[in-house]
Protein backbone atom coordinates (compact mmCIF):
# COMPACT_ATOMS: atom_id res chain seq x y z
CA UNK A 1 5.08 -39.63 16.18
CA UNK A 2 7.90 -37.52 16.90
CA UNK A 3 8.19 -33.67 15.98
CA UNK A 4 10.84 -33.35 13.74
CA UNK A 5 13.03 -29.59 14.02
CA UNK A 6 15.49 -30.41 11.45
CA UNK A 7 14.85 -27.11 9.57
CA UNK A 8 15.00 -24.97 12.92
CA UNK A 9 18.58 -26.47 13.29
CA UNK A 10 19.81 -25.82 10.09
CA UNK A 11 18.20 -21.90 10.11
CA UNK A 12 20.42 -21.83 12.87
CA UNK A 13 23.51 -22.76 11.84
CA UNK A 14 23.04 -21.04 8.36
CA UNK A 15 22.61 -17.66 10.38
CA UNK A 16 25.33 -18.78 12.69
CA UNK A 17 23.50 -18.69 16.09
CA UNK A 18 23.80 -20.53 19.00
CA UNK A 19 20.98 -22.41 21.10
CA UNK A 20 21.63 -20.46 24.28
CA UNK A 21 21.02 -16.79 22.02
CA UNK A 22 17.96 -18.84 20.53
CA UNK A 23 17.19 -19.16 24.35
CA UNK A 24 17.45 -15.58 24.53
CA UNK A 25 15.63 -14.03 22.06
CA UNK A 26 12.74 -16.29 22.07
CA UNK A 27 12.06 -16.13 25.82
CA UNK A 28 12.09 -19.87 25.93
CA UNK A 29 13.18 -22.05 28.96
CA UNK A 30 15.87 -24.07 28.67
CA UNK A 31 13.81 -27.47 29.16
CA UNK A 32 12.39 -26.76 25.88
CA UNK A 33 15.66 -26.22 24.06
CA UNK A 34 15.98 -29.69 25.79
CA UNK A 35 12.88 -31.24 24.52
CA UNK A 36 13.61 -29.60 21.43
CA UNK A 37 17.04 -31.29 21.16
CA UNK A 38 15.41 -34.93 21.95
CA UNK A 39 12.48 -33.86 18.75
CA UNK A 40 9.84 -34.39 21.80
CA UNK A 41 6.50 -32.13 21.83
CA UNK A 42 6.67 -28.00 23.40
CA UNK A 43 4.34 -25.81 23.43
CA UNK A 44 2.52 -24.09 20.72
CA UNK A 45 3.23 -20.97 22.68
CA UNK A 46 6.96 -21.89 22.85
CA UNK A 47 6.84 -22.60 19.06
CA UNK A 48 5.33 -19.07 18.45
CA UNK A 49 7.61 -17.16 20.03
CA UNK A 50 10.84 -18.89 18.50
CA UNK A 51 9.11 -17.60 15.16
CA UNK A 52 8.69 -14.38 16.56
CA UNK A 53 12.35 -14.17 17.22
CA UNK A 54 13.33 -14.87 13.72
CA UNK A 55 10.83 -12.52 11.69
């Protein structure tokens, strides 16, 4: 089954942010912005600190 990040999307264009500052804040690597993208499976520790970045 394939993850599904429609609601990480839409938080960021409702607060008007890019994927590269997403990149950014969350310390992520850009493969998983790609995997991401494609709704394919990252990293619990990926997923943590792209809800770090937005509390």
């Amino acid at each position: 089954m394939k993850a599904s990040y429609k609601r990480l999307w839409k938080l960021l264009i409702d607060k008007d942010t890019k994927k590269k500052y997403l990149l950014e804040q969350a310390s992520i690597s850009s493969f998983s912005i790609r995997k991401l993208n494609r709704g394919e499976n990252v990293t619990m520790d990926d997923l943590g600190k792209i809800c770090m970045a937005y509390i």
